[in-house]
PDB file of N, CA and C in Angstrom:
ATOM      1  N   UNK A   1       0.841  -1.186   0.000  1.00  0.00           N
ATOM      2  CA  UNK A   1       0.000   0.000   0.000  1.00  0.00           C
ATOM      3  C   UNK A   1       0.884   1.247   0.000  1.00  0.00           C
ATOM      4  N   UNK A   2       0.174   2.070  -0.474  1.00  0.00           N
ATOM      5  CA  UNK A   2       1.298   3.037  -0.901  1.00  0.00           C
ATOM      6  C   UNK A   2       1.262   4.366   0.720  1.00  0.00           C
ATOM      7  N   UNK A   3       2.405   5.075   0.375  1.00  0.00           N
ATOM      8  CA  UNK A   3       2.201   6.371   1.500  1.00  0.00           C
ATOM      9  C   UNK A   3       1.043   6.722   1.348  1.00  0.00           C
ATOM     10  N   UNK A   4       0.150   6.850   2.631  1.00  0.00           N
ATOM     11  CA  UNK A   4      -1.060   7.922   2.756  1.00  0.00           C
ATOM     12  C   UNK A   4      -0.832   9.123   3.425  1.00  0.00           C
ATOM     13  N   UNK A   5       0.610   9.748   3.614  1.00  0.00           N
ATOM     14  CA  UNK A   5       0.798  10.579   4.308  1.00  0.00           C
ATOM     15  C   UNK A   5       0.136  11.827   3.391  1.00  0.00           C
ATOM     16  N   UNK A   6      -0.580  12.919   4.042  1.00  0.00           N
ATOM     17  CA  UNK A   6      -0.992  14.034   3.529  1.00  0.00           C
ATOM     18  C   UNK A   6      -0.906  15.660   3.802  1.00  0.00           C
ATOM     19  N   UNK A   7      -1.316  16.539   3.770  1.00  0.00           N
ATOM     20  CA  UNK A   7      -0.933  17.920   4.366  1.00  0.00           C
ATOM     21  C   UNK A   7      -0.340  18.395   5.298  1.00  0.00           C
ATOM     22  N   UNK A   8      -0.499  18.694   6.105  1.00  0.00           N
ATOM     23  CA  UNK A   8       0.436  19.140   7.102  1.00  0.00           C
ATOM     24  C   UNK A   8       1.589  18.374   7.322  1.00  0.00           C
ATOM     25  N   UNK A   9       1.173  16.700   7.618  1.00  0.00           N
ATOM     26  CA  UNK A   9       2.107  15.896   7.837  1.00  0.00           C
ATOM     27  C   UNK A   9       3.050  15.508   6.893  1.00  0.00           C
ATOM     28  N   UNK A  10       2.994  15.706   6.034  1.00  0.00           N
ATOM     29  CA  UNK A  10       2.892  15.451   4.621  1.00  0.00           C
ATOM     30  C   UNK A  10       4.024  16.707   4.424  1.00  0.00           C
ATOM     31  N   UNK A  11       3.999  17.754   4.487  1.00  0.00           N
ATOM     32  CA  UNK A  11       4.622  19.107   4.365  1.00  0.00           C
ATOM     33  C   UNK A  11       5.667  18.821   5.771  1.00  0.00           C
ATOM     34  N   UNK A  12       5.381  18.524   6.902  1.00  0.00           N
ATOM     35  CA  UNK A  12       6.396  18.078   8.386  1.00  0.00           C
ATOM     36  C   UNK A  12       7.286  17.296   7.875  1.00  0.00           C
ATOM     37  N   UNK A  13       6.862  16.224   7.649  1.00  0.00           N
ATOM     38  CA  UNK A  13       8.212  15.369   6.882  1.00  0.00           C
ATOM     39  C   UNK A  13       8.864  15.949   6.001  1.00  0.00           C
ATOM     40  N   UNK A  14       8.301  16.115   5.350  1.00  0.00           N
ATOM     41  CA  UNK A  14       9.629  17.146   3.763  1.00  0.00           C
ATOM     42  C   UNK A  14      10.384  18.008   4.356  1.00  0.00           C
ATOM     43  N   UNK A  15       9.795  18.550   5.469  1.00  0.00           N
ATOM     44  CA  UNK A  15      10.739  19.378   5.571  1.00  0.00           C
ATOM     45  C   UNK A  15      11.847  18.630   6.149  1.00  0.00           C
ATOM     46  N   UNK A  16      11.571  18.064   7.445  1.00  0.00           N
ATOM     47  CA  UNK A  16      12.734  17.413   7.707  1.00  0.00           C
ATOM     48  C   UNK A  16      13.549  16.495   7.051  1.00  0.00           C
ATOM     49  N   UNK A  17      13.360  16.370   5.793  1.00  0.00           N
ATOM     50  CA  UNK A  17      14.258  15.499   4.514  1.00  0.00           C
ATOM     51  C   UNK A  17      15.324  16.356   4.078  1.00  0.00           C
ATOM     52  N   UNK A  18      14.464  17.429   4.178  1.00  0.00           N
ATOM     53  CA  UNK A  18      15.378  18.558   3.738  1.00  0.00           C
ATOM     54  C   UNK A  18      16.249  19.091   4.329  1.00  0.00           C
ATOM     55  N   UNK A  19      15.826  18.887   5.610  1.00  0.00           N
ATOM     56  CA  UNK A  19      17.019  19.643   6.860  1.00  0.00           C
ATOM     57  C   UNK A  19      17.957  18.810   6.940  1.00  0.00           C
ATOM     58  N   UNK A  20      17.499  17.577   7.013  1.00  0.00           N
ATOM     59  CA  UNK A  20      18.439  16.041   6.614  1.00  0.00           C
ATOM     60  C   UNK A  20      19.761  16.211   5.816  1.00  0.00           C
ATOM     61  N   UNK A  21      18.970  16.328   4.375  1.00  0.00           N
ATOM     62  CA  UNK A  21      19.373  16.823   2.835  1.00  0.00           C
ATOM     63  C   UNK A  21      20.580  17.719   3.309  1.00  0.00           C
ATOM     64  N   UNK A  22      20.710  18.821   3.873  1.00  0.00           N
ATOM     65  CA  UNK A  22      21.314  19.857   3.823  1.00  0.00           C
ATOM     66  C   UNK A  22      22.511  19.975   4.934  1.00  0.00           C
ATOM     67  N   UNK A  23      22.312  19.131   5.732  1.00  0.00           N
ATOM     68  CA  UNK A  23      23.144  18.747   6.659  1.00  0.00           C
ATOM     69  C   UNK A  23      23.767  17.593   6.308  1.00  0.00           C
ATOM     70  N   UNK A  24      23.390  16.742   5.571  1.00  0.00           N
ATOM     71  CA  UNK A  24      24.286  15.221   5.342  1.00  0.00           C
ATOM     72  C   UNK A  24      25.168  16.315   3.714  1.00  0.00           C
ATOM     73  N   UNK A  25      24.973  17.514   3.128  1.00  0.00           N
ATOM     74  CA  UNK A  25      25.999  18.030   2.567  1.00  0.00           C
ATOM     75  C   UNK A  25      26.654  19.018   3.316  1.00  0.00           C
ATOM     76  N   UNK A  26      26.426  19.434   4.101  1.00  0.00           N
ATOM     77  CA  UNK A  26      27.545  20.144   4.825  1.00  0.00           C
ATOM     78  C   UNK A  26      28.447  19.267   5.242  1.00  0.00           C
ATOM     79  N   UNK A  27      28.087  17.872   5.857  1.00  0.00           N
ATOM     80  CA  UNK A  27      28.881  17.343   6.788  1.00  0.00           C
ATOM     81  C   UNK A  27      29.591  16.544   5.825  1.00  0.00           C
ATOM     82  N   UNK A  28      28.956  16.009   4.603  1.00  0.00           N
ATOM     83  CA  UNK A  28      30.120  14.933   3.526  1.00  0.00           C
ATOM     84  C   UNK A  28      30.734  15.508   2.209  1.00  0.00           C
ATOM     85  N   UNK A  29      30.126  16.872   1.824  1.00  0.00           N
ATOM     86  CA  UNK A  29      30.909  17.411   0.689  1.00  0.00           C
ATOM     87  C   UNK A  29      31.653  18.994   1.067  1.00  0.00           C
ATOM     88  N   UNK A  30      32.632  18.651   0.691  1.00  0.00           N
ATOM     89  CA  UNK A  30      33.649  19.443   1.128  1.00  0.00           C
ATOM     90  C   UNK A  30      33.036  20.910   0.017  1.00  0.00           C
ATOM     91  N   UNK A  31      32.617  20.865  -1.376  1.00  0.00           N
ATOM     92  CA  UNK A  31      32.694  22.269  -2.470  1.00  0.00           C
ATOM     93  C   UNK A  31      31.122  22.619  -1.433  1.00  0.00           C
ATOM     94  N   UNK A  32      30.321  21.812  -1.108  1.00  0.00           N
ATOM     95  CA  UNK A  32      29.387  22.457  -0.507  1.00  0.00           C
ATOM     96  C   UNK A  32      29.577  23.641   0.822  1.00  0.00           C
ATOM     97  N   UNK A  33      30.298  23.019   1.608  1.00  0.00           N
ATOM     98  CA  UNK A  33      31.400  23.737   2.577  1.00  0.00           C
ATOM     99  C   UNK A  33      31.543  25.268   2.132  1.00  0.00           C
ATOM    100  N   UNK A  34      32.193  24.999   1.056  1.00  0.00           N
ATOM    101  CA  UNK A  34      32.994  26.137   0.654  1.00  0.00           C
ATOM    102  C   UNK A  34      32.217  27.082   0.263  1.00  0.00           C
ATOM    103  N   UNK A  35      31.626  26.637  -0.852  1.00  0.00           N
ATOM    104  CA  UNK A  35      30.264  27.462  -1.453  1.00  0.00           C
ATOM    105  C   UNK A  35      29.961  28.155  -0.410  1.00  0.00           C
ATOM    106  N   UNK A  36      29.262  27.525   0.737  1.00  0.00           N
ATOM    107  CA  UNK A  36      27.762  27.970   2.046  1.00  0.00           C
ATOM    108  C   UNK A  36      29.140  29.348   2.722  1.00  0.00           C
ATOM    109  N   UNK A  37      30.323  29.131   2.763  1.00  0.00           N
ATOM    110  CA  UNK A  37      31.296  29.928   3.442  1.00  0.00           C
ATOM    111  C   UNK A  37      31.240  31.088   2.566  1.00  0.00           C
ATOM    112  N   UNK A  38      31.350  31.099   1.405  1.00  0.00           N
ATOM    113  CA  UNK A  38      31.246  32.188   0.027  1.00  0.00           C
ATOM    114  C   UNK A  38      29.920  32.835   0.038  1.00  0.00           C
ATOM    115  N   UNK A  39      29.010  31.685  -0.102  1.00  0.00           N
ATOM    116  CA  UNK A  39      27.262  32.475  -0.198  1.00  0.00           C
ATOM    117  C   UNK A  39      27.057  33.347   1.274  1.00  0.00           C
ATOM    118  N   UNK A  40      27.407  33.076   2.289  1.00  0.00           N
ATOM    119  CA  UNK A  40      27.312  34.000   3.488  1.00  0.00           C
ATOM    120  C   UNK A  40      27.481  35.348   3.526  1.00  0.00           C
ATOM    121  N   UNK A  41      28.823  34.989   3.470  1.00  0.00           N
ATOM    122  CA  UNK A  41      29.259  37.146   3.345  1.00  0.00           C
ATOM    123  C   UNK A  41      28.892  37.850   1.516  1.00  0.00           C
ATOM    124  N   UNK A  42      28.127  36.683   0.893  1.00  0.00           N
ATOM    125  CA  UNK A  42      28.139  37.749  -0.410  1.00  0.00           C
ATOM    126  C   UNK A  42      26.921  38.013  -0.230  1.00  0.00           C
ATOM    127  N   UNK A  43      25.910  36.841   0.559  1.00  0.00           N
ATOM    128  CA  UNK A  43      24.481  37.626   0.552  1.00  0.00           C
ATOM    129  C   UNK A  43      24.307  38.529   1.182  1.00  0.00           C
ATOM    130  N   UNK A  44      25.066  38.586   2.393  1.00  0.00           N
ATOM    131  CA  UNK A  44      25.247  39.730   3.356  1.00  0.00           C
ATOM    132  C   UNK A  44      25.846  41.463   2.585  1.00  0.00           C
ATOM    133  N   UNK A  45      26.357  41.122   1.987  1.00  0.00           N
ATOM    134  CA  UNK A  45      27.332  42.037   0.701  1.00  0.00           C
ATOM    135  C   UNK A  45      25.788  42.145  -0.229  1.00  0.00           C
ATOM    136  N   UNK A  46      25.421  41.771  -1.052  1.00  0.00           N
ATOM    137  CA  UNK A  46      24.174  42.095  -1.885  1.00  0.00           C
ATOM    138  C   UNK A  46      23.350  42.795  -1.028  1.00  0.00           C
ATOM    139  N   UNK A  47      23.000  42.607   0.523  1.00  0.00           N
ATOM    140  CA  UNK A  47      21.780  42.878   0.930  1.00  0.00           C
ATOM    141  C   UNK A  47      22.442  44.404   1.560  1.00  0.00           C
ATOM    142  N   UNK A  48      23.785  44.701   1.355  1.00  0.00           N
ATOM    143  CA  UNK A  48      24.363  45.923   2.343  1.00  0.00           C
ATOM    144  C   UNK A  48      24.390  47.019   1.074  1.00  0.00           C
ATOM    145  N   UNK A  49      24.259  46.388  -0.149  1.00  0.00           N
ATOM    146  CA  UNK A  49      24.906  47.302  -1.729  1.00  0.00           C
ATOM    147  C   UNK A  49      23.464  48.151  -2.026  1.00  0.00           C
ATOM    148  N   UNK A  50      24.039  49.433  -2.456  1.00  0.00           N
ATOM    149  CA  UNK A  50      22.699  49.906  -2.897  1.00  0.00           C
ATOM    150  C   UNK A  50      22.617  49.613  -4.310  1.00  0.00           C
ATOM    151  N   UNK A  51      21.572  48.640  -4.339  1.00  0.00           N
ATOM    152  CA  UNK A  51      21.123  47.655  -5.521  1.00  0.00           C
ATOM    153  C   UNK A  51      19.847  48.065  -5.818  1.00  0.00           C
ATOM    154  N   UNK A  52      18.951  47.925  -6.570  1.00  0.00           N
ATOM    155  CA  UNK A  52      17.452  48.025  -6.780  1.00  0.00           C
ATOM    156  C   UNK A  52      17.437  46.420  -6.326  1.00  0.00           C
ATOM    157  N   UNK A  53      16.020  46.345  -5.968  1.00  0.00           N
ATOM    158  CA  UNK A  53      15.286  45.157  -5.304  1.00  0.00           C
ATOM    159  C   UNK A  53      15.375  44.109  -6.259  1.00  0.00           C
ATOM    160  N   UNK A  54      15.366  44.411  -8.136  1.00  0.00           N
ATOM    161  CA  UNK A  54      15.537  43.250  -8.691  1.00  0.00           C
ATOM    162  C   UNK A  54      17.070  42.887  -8.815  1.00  0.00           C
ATOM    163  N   UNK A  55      18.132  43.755  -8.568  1.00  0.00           N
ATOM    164  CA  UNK A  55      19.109  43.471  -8.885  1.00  0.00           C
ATOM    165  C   UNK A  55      20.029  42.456  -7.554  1.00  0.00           C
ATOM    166  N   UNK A  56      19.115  42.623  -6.411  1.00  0.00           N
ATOM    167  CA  UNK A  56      19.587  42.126  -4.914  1.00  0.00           C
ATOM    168  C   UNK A  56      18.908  40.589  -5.525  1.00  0.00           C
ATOM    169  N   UNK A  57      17.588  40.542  -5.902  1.00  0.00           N
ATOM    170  CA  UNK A  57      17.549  39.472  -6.182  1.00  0.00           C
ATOM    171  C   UNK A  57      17.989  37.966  -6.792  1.00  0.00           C
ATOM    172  N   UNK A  58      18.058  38.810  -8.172  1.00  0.00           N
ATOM    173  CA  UNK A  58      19.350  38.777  -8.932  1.00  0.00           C
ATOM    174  C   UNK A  58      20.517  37.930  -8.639  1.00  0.00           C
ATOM    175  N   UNK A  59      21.473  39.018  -7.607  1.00  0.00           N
ATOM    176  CA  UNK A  59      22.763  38.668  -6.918  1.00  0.00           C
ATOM    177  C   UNK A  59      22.759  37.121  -6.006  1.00  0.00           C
ATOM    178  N   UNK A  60      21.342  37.187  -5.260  1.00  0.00           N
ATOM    179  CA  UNK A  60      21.495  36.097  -4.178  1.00  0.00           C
ATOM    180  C   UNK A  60      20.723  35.197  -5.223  1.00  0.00           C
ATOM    181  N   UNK A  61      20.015  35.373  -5.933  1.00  0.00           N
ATOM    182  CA  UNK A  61      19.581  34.291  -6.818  1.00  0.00           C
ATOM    183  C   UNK A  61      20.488  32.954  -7.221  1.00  0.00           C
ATOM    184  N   UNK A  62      21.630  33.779  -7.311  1.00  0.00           N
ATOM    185  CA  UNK A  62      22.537  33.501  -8.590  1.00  0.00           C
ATOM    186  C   UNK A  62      23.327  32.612  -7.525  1.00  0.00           C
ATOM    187  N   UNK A  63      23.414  33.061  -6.176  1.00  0.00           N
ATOM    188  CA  UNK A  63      24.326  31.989  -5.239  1.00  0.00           C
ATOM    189  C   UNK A  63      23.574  31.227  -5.032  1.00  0.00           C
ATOM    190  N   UNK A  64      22.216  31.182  -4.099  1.00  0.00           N
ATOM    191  CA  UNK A  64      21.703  30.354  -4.292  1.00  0.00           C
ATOM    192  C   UNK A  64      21.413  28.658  -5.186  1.00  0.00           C
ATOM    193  N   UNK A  65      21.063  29.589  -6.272  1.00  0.00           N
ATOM    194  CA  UNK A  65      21.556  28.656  -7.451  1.00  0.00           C
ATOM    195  C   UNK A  65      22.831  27.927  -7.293  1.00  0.00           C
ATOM    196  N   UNK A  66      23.767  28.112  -7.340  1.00  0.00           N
ATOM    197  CA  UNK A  66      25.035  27.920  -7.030  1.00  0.00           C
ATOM    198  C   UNK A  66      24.640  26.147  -6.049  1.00  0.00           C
ATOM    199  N   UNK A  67      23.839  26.717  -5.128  1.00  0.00           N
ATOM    200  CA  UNK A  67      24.032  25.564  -3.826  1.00  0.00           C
ATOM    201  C   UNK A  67      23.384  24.672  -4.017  1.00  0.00           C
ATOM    202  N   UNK A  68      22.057  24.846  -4.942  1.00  0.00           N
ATOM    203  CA  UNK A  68      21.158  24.362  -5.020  1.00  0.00           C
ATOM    204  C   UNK A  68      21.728  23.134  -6.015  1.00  0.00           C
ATOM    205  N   UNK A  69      22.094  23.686  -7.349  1.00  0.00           N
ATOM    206  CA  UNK A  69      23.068  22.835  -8.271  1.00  0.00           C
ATOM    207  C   UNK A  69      23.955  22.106  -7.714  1.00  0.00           C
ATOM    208  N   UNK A  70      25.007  22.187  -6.428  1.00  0.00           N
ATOM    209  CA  UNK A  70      25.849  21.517  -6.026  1.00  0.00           C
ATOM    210  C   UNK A  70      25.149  20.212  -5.214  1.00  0.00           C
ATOM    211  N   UNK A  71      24.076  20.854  -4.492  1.00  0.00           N
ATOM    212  CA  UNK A  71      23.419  19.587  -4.075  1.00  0.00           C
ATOM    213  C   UNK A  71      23.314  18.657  -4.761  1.00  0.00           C
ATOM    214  N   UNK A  72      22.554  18.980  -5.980  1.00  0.00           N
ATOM    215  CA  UNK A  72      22.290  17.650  -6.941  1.00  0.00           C
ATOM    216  C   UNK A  72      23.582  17.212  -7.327  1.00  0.00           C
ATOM    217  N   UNK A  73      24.541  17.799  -7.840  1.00  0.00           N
ATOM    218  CA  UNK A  73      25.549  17.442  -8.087  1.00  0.00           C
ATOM    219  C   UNK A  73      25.999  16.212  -6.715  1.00  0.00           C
ATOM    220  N   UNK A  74      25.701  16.638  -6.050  1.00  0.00           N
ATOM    221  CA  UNK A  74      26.264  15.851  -4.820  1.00  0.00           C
ATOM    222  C   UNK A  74      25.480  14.547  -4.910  1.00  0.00           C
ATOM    223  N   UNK A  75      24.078  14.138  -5.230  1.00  0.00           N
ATOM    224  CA  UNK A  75      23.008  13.624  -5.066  1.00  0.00           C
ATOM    225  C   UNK A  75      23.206  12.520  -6.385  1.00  0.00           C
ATOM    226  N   UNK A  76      23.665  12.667  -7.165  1.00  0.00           N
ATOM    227  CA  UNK A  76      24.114  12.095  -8.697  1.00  0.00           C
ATOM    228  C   UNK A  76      25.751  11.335  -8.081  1.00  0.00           C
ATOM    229  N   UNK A  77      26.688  12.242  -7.876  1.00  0.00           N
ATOM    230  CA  UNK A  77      27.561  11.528  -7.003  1.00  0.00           C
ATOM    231  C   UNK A  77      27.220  10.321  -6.316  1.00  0.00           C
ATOM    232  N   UNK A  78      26.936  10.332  -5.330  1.00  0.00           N
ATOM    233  CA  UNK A  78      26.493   9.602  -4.314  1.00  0.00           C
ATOM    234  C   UNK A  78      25.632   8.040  -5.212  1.00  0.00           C
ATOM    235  N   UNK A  79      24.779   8.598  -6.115  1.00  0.00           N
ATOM    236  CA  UNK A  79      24.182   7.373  -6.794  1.00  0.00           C
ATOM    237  C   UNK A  79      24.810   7.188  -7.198  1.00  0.00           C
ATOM    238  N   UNK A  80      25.977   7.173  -8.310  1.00  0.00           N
ATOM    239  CA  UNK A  80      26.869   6.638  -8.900  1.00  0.00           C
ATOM    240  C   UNK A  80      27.775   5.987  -8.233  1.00  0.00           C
ATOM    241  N   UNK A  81      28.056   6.117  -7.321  1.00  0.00           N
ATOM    242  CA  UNK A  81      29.089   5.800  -5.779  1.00  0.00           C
ATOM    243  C   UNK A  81      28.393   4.604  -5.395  1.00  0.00           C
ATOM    244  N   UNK A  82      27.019   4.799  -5.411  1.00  0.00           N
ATOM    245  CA  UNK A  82      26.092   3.428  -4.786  1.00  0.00           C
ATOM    246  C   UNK A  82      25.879   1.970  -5.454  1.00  0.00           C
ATOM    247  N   UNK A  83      26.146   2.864  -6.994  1.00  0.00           N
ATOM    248  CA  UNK A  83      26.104   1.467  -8.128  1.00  0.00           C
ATOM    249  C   UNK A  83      26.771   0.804  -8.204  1.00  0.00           C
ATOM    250  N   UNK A  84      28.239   1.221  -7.746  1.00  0.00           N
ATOM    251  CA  UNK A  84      29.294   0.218  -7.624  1.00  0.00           C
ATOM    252  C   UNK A  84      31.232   1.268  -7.865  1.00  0.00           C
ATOM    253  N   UNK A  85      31.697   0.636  -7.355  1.00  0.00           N
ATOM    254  CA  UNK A  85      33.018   1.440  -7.709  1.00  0.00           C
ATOM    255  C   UNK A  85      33.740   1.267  -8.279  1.00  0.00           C
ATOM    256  N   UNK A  86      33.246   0.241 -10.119  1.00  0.00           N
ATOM    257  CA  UNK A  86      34.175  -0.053 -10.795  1.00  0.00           C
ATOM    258  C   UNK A  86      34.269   1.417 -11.814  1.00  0.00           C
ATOM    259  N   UNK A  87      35.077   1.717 -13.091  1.00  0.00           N
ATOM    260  CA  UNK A  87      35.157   2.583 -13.534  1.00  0.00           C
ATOM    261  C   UNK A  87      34.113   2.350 -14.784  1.00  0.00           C
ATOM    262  N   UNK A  88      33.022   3.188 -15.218  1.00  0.00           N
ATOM    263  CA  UNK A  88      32.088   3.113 -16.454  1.00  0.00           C
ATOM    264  C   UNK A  88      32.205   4.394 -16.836  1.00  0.00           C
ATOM    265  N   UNK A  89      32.708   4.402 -18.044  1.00  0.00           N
ATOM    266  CA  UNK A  89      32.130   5.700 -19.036  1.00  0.00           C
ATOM    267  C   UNK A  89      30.867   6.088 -18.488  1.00  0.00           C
ATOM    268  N   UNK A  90      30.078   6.048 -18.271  1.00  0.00           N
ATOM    269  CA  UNK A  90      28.736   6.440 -18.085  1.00  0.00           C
ATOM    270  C   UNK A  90      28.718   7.287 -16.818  1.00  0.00           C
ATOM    271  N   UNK A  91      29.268   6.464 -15.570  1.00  0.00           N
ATOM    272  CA  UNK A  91      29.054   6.833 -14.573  1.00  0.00           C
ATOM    273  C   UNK A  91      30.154   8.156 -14.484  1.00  0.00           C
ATOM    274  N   UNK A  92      31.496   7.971 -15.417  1.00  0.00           N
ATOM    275  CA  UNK A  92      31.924   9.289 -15.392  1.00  0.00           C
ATOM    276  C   UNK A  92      31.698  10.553 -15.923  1.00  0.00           C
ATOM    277  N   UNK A  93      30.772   9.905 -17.249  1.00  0.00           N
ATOM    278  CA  UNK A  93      30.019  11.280 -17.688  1.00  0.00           C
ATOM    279  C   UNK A  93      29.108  11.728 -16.937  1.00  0.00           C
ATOM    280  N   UNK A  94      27.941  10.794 -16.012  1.00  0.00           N
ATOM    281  CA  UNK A  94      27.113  11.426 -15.121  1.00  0.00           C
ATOM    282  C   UNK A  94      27.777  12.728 -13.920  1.00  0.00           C
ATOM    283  N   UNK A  95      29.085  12.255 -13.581  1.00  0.00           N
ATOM    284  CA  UNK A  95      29.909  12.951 -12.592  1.00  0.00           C
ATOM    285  C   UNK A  95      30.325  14.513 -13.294  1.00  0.00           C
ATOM    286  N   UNK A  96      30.767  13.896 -14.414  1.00  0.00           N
ATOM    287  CA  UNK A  96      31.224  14.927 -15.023  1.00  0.00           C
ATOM    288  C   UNK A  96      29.825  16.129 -16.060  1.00  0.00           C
ATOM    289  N   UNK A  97      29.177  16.000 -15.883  1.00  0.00           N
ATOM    290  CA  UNK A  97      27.663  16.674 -16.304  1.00  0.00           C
ATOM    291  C   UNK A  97      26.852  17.313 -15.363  1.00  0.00           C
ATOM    292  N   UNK A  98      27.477  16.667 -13.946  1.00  0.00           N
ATOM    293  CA  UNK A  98      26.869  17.392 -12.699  1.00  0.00           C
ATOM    294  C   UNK A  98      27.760  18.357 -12.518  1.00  0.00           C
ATOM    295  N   UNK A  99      29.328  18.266 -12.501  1.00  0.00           N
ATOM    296  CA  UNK A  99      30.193  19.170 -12.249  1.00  0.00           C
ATOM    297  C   UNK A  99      30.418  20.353 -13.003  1.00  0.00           C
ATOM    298  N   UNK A 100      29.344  20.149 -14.279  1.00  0.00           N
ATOM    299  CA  UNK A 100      30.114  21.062 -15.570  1.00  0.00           C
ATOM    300  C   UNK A 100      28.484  22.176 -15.277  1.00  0.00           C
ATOM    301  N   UNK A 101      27.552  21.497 -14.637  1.00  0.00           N
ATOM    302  CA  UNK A 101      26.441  22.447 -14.139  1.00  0.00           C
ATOM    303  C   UNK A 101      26.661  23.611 -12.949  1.00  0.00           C
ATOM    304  N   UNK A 102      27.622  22.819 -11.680  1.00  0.00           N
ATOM    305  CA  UNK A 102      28.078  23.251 -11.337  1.00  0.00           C
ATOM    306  C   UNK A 102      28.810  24.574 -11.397  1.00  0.00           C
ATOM    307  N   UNK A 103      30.181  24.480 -12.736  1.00  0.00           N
ATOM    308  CA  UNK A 103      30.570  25.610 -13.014  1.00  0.00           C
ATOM    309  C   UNK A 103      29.777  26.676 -13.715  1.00  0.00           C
ATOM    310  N   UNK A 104      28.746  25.853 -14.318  1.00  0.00           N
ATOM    311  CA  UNK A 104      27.525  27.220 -15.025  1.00  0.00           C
ATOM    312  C   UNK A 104      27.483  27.964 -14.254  1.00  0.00           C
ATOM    313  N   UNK A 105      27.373  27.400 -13.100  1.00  0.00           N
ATOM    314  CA  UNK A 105      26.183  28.383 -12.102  1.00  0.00           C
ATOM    315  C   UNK A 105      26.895  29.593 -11.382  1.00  0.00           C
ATOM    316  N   UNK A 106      28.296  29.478 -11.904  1.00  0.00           N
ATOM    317  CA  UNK A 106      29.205  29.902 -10.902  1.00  0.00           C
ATOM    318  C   UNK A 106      29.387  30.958 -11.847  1.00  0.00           C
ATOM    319  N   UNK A 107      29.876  30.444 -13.418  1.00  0.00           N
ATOM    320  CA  UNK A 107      29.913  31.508 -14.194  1.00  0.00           C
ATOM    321  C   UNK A 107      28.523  32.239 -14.257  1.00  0.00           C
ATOM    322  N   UNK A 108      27.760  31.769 -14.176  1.00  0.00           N
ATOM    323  CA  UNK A 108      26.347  32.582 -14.314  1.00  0.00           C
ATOM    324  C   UNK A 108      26.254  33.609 -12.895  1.00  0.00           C
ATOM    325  N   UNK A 109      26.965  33.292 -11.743  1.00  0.00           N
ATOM    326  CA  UNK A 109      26.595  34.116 -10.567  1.00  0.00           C
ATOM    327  C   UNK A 109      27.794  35.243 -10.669  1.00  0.00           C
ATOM    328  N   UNK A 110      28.978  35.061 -11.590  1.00  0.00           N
ATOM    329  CA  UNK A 110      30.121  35.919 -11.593  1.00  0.00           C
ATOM    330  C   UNK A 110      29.345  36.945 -12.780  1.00  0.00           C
ATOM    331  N   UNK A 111      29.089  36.422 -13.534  1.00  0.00           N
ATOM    332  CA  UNK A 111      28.292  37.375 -14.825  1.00  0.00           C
ATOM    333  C   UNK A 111      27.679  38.131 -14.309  1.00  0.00           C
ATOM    334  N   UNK A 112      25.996  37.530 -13.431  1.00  0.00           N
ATOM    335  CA  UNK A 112      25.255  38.087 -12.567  1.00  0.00           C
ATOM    336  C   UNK A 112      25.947  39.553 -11.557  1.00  0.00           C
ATOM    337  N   UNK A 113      26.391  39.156 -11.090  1.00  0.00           N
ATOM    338  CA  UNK A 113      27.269  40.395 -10.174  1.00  0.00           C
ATOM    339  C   UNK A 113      28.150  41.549 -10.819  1.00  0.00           C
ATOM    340  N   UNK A 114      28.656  40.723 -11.968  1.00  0.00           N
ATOM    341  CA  UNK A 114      29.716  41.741 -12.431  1.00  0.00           C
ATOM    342  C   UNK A 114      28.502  42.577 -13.370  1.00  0.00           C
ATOM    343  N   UNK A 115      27.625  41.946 -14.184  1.00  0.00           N
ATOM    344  CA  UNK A 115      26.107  43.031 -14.566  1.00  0.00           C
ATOM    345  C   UNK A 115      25.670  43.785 -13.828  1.00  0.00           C
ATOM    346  N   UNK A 116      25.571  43.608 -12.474  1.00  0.00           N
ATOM    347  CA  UNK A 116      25.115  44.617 -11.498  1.00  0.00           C
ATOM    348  C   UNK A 116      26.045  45.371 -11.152  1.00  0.00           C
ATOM    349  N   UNK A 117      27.455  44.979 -10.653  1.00  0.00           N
ATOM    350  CA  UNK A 117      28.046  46.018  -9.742  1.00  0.00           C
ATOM    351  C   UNK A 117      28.966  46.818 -11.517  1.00  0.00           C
ATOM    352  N   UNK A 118      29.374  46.411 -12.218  1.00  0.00           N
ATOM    353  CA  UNK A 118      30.003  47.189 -13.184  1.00  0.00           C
ATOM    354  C   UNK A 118      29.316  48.812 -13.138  1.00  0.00           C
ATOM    355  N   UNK A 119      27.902  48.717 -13.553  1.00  0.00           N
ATOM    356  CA  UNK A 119      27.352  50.238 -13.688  1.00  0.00           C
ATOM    357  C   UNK A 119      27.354  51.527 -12.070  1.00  0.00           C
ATOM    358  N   UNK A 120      27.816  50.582 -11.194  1.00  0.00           N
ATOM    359  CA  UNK A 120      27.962  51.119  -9.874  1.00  0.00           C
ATOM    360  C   UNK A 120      29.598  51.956  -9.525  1.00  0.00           C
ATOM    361  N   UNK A 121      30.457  50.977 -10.773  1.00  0.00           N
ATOM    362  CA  UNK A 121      32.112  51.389 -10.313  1.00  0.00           C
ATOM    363  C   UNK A 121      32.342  52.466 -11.537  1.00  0.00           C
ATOM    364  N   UNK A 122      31.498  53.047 -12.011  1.00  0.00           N
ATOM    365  CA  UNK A 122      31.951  54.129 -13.273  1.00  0.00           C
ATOM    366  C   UNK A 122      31.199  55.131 -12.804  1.00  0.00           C
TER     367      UNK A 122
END
């Protein structure tokens, strides 16, 4: 029989998957680490800049993103890790397709910022 879990309870659990989620990457991936150390003082930095409201958005969007992508990245890891630890083309392109999203997001949050703060330094 399948889950009958529903609303509230239903919404209680997820969350705590998530708090789960977010703590089993702090504590086993090290770029997540780093990232959450980076996204701190820059959201703090976006929210101190005189920005317009879409451009603050914008800025923390773009880290955000950043963490959000590394998770999965982390989450694809981990399954590939689970299938076995011989070496497959496959499983290294999966690794390597999470990591290359990864750097999007990073170039997309350096773009992001340098679009906003450029018209601020002239």
């Amino acid at each position: 029989m399948a889950n009958q879990t529903t609303g509230l309870v239903r919404i209680y659990k997820a969350a705590g998957y998530s708090v789960k989620g977010l703590l089993a990457a702090w504590k086993n991936e090290a770029a997540f680490r780093q990232e959450a150390m980076l996204a701190i003082p820059a959201i703090i930095l976006a929210f101190w800049l005189d920005v317009t409201t879409v451009e603050r958005i914008l800025m923390v969007g773009a880290i955000v993103l950043v963490m959000i992508i590394e998770i999965i990245n982390s989450a694809i890891e981990a399954i590939v890790d689970r299938i076995g630890p011989e070496l497959h083309p496959l499983s290294g392109r999966a690794k390597d397709l999470g990591s290359a999203a990864v750097a999007l997001a990073i170039i997309l949050t350096l773009f992001v910022w340098a679009m906003v703060l450029l018209p601020h330094l002239s």
